[in-house]
C-alpha atoms as a PDB file:
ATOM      1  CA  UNK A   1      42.299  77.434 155.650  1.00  0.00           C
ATOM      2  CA  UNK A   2      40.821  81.209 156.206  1.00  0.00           C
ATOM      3  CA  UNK A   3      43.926  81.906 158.514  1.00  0.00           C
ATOM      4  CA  UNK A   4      47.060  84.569 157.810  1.00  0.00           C
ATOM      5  CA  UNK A   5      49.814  84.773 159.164  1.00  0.00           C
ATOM      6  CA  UNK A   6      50.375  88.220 157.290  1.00  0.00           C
ATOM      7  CA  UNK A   7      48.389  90.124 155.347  1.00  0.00           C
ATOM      8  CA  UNK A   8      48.648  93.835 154.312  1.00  0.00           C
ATOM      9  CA  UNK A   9      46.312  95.827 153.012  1.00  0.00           C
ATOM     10  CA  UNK A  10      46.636  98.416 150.396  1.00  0.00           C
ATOM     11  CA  UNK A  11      50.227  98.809 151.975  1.00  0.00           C
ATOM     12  CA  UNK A  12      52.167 101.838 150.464  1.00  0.00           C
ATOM     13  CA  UNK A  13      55.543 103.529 151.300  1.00  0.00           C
ATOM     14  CA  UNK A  14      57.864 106.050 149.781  1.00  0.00           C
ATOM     15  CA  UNK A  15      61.334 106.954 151.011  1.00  0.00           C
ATOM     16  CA  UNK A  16      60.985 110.592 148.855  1.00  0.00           C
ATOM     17  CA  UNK A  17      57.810 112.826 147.938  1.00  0.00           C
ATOM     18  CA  UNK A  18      58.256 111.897 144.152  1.00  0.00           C
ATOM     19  CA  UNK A  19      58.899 108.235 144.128  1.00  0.00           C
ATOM     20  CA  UNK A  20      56.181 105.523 145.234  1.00  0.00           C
ATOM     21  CA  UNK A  21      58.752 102.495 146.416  1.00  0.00           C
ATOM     22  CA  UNK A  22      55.541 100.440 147.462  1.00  0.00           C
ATOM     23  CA  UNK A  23      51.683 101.635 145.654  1.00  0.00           C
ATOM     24  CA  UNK A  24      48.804  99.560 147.426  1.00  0.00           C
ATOM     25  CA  UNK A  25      50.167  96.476 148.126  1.00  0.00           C
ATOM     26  CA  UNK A  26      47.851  93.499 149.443  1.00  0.00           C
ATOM     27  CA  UNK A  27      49.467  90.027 150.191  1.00  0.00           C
ATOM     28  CA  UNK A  28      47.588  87.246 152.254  1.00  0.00           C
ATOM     29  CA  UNK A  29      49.673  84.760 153.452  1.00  0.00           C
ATOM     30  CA  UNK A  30      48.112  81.613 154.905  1.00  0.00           C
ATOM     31  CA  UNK A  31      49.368  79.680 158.113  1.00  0.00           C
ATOM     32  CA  UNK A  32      51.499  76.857 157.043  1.00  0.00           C
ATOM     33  CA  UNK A  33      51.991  77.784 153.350  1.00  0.00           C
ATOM     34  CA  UNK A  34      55.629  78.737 151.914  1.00  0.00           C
ATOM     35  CA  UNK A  35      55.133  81.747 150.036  1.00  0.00           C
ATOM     36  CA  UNK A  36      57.254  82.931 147.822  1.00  0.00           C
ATOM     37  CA  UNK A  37      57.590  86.925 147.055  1.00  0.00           C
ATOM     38  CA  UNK A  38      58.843  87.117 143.578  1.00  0.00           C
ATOM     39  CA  UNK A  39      60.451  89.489 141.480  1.00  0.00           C
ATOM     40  CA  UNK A  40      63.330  91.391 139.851  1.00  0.00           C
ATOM     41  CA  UNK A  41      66.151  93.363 141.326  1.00  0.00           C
ATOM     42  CA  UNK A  42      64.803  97.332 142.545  1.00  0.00           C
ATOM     43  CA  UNK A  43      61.066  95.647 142.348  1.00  0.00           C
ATOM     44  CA  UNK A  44      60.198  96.462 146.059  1.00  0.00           C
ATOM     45  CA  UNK A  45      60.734  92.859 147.856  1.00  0.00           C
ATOM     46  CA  UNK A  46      63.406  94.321 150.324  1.00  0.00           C
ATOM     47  CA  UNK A  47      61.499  97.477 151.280  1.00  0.00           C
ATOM     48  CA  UNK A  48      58.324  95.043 151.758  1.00  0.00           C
ATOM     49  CA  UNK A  49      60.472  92.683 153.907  1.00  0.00           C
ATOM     50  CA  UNK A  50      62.111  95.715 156.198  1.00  0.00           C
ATOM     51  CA  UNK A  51      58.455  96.906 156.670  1.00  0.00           C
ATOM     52  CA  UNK A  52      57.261  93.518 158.181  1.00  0.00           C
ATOM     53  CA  UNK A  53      60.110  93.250 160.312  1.00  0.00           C
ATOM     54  CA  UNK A  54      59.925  96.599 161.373  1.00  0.00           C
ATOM     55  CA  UNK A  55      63.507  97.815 160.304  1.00  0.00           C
ATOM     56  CA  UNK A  56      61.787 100.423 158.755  1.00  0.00           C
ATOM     57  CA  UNK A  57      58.406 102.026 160.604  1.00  0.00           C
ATOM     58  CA  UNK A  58      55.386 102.017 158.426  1.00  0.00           C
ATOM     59  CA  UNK A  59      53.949 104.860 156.694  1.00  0.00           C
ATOM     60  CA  UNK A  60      50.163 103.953 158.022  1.00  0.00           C
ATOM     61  CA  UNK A  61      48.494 101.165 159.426  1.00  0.00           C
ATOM     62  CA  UNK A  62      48.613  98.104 156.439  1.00  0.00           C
ATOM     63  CA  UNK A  63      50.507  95.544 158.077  1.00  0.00           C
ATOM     64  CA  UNK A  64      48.984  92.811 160.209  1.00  0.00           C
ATOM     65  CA  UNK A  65      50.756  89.846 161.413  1.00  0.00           C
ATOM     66  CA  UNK A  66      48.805  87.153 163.002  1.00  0.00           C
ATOM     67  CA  UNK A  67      45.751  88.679 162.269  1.00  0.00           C
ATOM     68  CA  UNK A  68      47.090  91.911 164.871  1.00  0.00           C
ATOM     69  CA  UNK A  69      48.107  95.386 163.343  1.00  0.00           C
ATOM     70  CA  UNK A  70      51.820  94.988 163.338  1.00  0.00           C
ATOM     71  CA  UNK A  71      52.036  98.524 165.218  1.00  0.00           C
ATOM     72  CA  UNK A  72      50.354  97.548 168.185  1.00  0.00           C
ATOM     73  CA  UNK A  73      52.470  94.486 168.832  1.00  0.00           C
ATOM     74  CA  UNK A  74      56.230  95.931 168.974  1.00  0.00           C
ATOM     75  CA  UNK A  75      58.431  94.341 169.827  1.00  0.00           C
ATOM     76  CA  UNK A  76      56.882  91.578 171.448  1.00  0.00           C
ATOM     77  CA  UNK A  77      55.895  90.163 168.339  1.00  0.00           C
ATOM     78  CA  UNK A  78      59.923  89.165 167.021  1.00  0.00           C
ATOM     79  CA  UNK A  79      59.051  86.727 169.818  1.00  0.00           C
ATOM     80  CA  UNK A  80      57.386  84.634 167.268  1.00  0.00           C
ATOM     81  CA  UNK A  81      59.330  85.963 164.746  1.00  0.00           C
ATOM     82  CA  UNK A  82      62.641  84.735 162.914  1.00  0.00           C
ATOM     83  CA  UNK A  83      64.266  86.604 159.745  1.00  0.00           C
ATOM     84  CA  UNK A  84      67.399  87.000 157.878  1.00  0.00           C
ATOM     85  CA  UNK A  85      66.895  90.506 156.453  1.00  0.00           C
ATOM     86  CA  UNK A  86      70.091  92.409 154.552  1.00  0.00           C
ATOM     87  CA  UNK A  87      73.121  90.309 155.011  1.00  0.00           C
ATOM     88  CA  UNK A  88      73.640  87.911 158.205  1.00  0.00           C
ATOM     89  CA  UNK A  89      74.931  89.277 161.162  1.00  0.00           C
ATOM     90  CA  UNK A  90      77.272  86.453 162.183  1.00  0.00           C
ATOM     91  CA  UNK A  91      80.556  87.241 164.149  1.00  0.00           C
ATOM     92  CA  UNK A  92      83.345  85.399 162.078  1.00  0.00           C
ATOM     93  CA  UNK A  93      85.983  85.580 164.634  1.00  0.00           C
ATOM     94  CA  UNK A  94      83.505  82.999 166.888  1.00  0.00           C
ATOM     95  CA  UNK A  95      82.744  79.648 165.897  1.00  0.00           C
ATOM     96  CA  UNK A  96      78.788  78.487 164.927  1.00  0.00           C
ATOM     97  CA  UNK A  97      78.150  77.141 168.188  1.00  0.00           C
ATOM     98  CA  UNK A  98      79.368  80.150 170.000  1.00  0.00           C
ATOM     99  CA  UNK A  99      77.367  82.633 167.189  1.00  0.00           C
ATOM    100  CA  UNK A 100      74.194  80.656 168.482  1.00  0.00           C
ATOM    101  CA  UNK A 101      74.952  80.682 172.407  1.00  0.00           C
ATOM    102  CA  UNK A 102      75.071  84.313 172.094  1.00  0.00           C
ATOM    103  CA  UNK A 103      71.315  84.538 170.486  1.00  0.00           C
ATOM    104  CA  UNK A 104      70.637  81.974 173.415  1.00  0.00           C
ATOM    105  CA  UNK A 105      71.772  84.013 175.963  1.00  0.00           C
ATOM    106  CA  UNK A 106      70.064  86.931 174.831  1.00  0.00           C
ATOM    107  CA  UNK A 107      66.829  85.159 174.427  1.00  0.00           C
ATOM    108  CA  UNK A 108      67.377  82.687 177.369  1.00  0.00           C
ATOM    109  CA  UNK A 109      67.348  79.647 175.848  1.00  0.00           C
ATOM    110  CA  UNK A 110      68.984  75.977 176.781  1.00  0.00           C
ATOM    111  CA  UNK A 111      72.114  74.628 175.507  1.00  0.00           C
ATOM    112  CA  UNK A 112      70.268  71.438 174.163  1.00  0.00           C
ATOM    113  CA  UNK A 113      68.546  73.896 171.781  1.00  0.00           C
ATOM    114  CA  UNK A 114      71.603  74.937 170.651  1.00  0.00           C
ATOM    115  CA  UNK A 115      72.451  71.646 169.556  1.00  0.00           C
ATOM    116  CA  UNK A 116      69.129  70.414 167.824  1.00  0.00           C
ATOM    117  CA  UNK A 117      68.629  73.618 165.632  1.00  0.00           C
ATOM    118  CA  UNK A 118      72.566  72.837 164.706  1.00  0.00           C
ATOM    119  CA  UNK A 119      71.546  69.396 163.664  1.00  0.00           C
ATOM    120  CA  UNK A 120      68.672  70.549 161.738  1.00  0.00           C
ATOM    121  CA  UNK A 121      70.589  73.209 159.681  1.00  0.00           C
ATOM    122  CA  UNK A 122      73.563  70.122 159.218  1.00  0.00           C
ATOM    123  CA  UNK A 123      75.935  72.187 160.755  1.00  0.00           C
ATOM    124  CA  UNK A 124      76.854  69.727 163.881  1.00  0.00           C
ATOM    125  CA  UNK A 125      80.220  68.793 162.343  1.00  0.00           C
ATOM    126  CA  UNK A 126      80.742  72.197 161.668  1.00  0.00           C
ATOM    127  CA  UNK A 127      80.190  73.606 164.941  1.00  0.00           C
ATOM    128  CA  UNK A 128      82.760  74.268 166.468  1.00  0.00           C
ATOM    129  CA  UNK A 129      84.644  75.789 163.367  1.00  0.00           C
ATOM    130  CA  UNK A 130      85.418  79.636 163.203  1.00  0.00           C
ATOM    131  CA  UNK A 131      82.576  81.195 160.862  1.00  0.00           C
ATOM    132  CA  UNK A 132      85.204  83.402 159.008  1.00  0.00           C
ATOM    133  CA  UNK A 133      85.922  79.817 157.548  1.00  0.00           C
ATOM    134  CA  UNK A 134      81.820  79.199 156.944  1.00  0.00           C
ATOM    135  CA  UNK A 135      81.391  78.756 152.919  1.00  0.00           C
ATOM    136  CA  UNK A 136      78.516  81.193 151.654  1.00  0.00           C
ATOM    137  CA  UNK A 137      75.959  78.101 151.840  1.00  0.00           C
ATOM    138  CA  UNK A 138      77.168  77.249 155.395  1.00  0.00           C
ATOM    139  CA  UNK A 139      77.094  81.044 156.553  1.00  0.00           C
ATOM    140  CA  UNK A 140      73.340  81.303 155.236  1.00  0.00           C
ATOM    141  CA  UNK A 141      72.558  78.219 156.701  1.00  0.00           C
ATOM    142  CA  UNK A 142      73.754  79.513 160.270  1.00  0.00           C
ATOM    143  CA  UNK A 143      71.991  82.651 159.688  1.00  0.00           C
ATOM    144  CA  UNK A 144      69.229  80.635 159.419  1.00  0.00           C
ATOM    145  CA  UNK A 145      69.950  78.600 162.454  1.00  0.00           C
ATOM    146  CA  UNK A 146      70.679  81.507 164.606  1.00  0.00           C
ATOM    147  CA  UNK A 147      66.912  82.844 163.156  1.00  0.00           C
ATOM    148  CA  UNK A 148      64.731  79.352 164.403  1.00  0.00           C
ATOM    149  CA  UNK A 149      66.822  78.821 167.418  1.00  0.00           C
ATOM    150  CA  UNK A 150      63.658  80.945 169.618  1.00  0.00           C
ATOM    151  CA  UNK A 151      61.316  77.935 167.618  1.00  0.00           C
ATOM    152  CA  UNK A 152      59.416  81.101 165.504  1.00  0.00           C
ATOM    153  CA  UNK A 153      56.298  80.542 164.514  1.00  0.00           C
ATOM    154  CA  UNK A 154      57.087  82.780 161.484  1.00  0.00           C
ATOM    155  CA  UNK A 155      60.378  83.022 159.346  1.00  0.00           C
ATOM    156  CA  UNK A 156      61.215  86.050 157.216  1.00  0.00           C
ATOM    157  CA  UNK A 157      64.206  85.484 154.413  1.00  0.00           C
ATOM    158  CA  UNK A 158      65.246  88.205 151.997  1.00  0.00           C
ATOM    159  CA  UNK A 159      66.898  86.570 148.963  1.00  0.00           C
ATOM    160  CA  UNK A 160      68.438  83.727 151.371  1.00  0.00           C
ATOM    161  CA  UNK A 161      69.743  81.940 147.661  1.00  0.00           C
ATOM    162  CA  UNK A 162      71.268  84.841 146.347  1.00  0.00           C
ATOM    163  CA  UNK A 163      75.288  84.063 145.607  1.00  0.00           C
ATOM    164  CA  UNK A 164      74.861  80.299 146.425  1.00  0.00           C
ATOM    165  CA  UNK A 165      76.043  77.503 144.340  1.00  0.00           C
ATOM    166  CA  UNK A 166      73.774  75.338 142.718  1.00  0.00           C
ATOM    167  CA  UNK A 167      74.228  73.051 146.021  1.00  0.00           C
ATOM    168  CA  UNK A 168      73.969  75.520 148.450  1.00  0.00           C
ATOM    169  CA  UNK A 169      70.659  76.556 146.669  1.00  0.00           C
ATOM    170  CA  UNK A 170      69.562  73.027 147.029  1.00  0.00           C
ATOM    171  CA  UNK A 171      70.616  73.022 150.469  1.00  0.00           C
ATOM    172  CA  UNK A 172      68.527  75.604 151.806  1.00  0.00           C
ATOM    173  CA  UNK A 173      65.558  74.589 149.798  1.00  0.00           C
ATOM    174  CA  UNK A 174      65.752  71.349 151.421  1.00  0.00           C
ATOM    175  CA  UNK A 175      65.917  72.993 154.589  1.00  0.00           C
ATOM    176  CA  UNK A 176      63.058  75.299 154.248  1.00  0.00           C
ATOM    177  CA  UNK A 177      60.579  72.452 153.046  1.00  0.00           C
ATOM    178  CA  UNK A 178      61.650  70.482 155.959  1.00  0.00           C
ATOM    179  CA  UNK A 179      61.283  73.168 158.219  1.00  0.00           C
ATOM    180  CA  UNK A 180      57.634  73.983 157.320  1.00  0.00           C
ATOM    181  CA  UNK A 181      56.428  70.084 156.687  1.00  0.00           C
ATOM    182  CA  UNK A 182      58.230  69.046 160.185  1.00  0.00           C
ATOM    183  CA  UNK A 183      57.783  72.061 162.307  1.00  0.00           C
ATOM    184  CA  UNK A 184      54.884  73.703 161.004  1.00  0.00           C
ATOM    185  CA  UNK A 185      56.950  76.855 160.088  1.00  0.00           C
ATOM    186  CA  UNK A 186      55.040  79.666 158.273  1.00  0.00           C
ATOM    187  CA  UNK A 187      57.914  81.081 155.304  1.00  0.00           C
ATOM    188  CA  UNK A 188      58.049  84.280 153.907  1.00  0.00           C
ATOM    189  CA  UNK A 189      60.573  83.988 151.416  1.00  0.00           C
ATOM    190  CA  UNK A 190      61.929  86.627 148.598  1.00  0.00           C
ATOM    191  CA  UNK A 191      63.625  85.619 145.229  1.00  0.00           C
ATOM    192  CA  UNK A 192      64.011  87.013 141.680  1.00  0.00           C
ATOM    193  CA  UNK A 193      64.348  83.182 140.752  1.00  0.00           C
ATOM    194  CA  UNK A 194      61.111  82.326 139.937  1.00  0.00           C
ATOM    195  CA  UNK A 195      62.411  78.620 139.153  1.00  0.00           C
ATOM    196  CA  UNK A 196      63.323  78.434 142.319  1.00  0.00           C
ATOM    197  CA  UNK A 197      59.996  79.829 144.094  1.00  0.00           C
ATOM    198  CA  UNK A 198      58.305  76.792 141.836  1.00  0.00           C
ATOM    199  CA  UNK A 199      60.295  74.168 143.286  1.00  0.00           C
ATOM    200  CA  UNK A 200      59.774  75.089 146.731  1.00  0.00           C
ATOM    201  CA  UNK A 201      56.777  77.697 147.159  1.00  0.00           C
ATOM    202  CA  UNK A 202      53.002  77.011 147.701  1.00  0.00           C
ATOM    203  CA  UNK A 203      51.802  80.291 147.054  1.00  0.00           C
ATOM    204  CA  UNK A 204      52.837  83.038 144.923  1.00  0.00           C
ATOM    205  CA  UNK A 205      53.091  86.906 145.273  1.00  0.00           C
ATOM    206  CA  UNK A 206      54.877  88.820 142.038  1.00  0.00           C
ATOM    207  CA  UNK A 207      55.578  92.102 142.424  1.00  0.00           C
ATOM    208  CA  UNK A 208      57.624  94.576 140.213  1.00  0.00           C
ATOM    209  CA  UNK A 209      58.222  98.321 140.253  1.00  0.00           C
ATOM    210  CA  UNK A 210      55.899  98.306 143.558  1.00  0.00           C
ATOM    211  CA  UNK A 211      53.166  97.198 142.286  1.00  0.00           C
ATOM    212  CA  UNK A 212      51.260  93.299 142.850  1.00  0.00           C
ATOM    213  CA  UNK A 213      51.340  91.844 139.464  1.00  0.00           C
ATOM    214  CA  UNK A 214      49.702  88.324 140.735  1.00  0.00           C
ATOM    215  CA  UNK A 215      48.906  86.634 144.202  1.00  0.00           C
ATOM    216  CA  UNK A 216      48.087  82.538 144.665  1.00  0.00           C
ATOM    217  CA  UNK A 217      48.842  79.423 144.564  1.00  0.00           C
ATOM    218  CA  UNK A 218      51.833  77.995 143.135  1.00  0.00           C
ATOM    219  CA  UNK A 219      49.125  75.597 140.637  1.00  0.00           C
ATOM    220  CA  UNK A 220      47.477  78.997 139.691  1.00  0.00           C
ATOM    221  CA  UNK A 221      50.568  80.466 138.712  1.00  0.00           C
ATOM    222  CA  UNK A 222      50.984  77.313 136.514  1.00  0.00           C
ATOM    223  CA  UNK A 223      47.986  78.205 134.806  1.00  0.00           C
ATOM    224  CA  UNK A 224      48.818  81.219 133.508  1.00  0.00           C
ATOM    225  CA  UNK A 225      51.392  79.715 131.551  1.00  0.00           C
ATOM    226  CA  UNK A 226      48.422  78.301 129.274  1.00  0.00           C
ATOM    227  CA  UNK A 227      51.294  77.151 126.362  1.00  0.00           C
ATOM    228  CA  UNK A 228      53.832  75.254 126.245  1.00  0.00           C
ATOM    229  CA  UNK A 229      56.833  75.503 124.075  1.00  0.00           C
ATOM    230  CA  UNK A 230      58.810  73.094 122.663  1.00  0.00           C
ATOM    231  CA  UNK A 231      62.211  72.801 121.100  1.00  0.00           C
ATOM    232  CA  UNK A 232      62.888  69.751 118.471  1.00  0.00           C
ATOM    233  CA  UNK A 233      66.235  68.401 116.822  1.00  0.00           C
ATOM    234  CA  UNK A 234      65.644  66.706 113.727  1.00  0.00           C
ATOM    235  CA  UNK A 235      67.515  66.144 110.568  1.00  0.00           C
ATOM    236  CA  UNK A 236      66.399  68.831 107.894  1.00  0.00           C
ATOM    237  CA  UNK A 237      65.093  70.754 110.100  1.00  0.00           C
ATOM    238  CA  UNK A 238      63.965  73.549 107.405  1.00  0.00           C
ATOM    239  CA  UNK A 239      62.174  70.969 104.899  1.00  0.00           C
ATOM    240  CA  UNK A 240      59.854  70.770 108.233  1.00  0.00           C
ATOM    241  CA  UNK A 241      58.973  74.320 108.676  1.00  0.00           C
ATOM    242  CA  UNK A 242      55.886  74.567 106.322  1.00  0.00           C
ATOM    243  CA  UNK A 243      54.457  71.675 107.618  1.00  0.00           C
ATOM    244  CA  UNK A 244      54.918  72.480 111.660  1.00  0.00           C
ATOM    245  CA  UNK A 245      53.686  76.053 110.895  1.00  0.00           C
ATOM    246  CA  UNK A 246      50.378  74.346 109.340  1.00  0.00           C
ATOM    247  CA  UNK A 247      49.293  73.196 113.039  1.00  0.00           C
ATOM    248  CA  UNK A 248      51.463  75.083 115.580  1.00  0.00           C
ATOM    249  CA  UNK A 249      52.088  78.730 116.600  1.00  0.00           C
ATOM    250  CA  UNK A 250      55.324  80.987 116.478  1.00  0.00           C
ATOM    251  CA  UNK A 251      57.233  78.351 114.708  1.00  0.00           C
ATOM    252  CA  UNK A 252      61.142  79.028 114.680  1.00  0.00           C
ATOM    253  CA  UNK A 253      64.285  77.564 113.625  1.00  0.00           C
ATOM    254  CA  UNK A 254      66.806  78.323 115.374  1.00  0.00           C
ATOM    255  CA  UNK A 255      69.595  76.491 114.074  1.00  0.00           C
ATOM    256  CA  UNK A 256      70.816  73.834 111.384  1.00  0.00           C
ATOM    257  CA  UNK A 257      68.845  70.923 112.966  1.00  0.00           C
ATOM    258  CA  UNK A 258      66.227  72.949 115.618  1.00  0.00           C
ATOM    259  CA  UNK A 259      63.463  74.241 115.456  1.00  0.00           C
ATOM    260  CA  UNK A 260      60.675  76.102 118.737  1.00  0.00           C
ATOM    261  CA  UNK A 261      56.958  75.814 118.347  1.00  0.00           C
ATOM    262  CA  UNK A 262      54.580  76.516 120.502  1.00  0.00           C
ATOM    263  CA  UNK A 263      51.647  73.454 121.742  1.00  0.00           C
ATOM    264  CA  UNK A 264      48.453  73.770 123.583  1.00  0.00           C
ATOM    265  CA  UNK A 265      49.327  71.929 126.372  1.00  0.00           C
ATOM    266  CA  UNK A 266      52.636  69.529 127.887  1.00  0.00           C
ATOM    267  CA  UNK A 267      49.863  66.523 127.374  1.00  0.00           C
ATOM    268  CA  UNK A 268      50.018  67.247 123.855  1.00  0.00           C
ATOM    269  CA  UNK A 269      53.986  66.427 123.176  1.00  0.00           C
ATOM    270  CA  UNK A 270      53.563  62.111 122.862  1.00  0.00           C
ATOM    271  CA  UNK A 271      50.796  63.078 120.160  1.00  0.00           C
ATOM    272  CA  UNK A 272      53.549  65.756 117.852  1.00  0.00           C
ATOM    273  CA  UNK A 273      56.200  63.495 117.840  1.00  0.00           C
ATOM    274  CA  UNK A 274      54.207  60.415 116.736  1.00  0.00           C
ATOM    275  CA  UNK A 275      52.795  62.654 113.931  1.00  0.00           C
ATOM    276  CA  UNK A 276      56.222  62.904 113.213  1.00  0.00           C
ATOM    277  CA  UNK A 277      57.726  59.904 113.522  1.00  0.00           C
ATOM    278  CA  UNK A 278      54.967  58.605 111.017  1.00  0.00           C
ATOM    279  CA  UNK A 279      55.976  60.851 108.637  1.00  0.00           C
ATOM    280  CA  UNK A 280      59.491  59.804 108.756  1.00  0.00           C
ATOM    281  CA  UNK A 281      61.181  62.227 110.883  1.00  0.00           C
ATOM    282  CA  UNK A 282      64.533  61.713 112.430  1.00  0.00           C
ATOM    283  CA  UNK A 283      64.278  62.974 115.843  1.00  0.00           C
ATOM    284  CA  UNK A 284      67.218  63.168 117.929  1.00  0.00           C
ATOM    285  CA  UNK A 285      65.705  64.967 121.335  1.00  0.00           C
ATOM    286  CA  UNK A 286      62.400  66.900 122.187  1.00  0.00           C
ATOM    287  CA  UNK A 287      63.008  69.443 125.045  1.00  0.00           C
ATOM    288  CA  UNK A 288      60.409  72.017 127.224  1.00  0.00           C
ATOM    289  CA  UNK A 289      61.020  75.542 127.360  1.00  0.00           C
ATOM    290  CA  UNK A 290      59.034  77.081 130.361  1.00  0.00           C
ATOM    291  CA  UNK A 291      56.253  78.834 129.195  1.00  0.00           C
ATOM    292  CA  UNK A 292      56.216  80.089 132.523  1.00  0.00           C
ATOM    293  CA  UNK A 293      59.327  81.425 132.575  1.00  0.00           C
ATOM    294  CA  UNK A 294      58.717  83.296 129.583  1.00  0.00           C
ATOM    295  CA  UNK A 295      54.982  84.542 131.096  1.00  0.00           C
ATOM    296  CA  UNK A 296      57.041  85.894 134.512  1.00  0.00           C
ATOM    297  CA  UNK A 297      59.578  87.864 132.115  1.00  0.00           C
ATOM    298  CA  UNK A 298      56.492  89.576 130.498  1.00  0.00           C
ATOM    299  CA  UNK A 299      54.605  90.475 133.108  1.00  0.00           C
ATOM    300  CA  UNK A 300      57.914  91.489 134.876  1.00  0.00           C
ATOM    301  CA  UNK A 301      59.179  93.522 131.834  1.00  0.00           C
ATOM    302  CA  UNK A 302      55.384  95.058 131.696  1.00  0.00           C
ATOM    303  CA  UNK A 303      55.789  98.629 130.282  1.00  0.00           C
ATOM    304  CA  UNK A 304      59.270  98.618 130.528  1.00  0.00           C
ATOM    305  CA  UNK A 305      58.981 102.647 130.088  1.00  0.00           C
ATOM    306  CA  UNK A 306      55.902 103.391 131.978  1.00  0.00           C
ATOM    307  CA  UNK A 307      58.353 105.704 134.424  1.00  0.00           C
ATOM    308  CA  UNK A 308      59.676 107.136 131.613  1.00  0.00           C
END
């Protein structure tokens, strides 16, 4: 596997003397993998992405894609290369078809291209439309289009979910699995949805307030979520309370008929609720809270005044 596609090494930046925007980031990402860069609004993921795609030039010499200092391989490089940075630069007055001949032209590249990479974004009906009438999901998805139409080995997307509808979300995860189990495609993708990085992502980078929190794989990242928390309706829910709290952590009820606990492990629920249902409870429904979820708001939240 030892291959990456990009790695940086102790990579810092600062737009003003004071204020560290980046401090020492390393990420490793491996040829093939989908990895997702997570983490909240302000947390650095934009600065990161502008760096690799040399919209901003580096402060040093951290950055190597395909195993080359980035430096040394401008501009040739966006050869391989395909990213939707900042917002897409479409041009609404022309339709998708003509938004993509114009990328071919620059980049000399055949009509019958053109075509495929509409087909594989599921634009062909839509082709010939004007993108000023594009939905947000479509526009994204052209963006996208007008990004793998030179075949990149490589594709760089800042936030590509962000203001998407539940389907357009699902749309463009579809698209990026595809994309890297049919073509091979390497994907360098930034969220603050970390459900979202799960569903898609094989390996992980969190970063927040410029600094690396974690880096691996997406089952590593599971791992650190070593509990799992549960959330039962039952009648008389507070007659329970005393006996749950014998067995199970952070106990809670949190209304008339619920109640949150804390188990070791998910392979532990079908045990709890036969215990229960032996001793007569009425259970209505038994439902999992991430414990992920709430580990990636912790480490995310992590000395919430440390800049204070």
């Amino acid at each position: 596997m030892g291959e990456y596609i990009i790695q940086t090494e102790g990579l810092n930046f600062q737009y003003s003397k004071h204020k560290k925007v980046l401090d020492n980031i390393s990420i490793n990402v491996p040829k093939g993998s989908i990895y997702g860069f997570l983490g909240p609004n302000g947390a650095g993921k934009s600065t990161t992405m502008r760096l690799l795609t040399g919209i901003i030039p580096e402060q040093g010499d951290a950055i190597k894609l395909f195993n080359q200092p980035l430096k040394e391989q401008l501009p040739l490089v966006f050869y391989k290369i395909g990213s939707l940075v900042e917002s897409p630069a479409l041009y609404l007055h022309l339709s998708g078809l003509d938004n993509l001949r114009y990328i071919a032209k620059l980049r000399n590249i055949s009509e019958e291209k053109i075509i495929e990479t509409l087909q594989l974004v599921n634009l062909e009906k839509d082709g010939n439309r004007k993108a000023k009438q594009y939905s947000l999901g479509m526009k994204q998805r052209l963006a996208i289009a007008m990004a793998l139409l030179s075949e990149p080995e490589l594709l760089l997307l800042d936030e590509p979910v962000n203001g998407l509808d539940p389907n357009g979300i699902i749309d463009i995860r579809k698209l990026l699995v595809k994309l890297n189990k049919e073509r091979g495609v390497t994907i360098f993708v930034s969220s603050h949805l970390l459900s979202e990085i799960e569903k898609m992502c094989t390996h992980v980078g969190i970063i927040n307030k410029g600094k690396l929190r974690f880096e691996g794989t997406i089952q590593e990242l599971s791992k650190k979520a070593s509990f799992c928390k549960v959330q039962i309706t039952l009648d008389d829910a507070e007659n329970w309370l005393a006996e749950l709290e014998q067995n199970y952590k952070n106990v809670n009820q949190i209304a008339n008929n619920q109640i949150t606990l804390e188990i070791g492990d998910k392979m532990l629920i079908p045990e709890f609720i036969k215990n229960l249902i032996a001793k007569n409870a009425s259970i209505y429904e038994v439902k999992i809270l991430d414990g992920l979820e709430e580990w990636f708001m912790t480490i995310t939240d992590e000395k919430n005044n440390d800049e204070k």
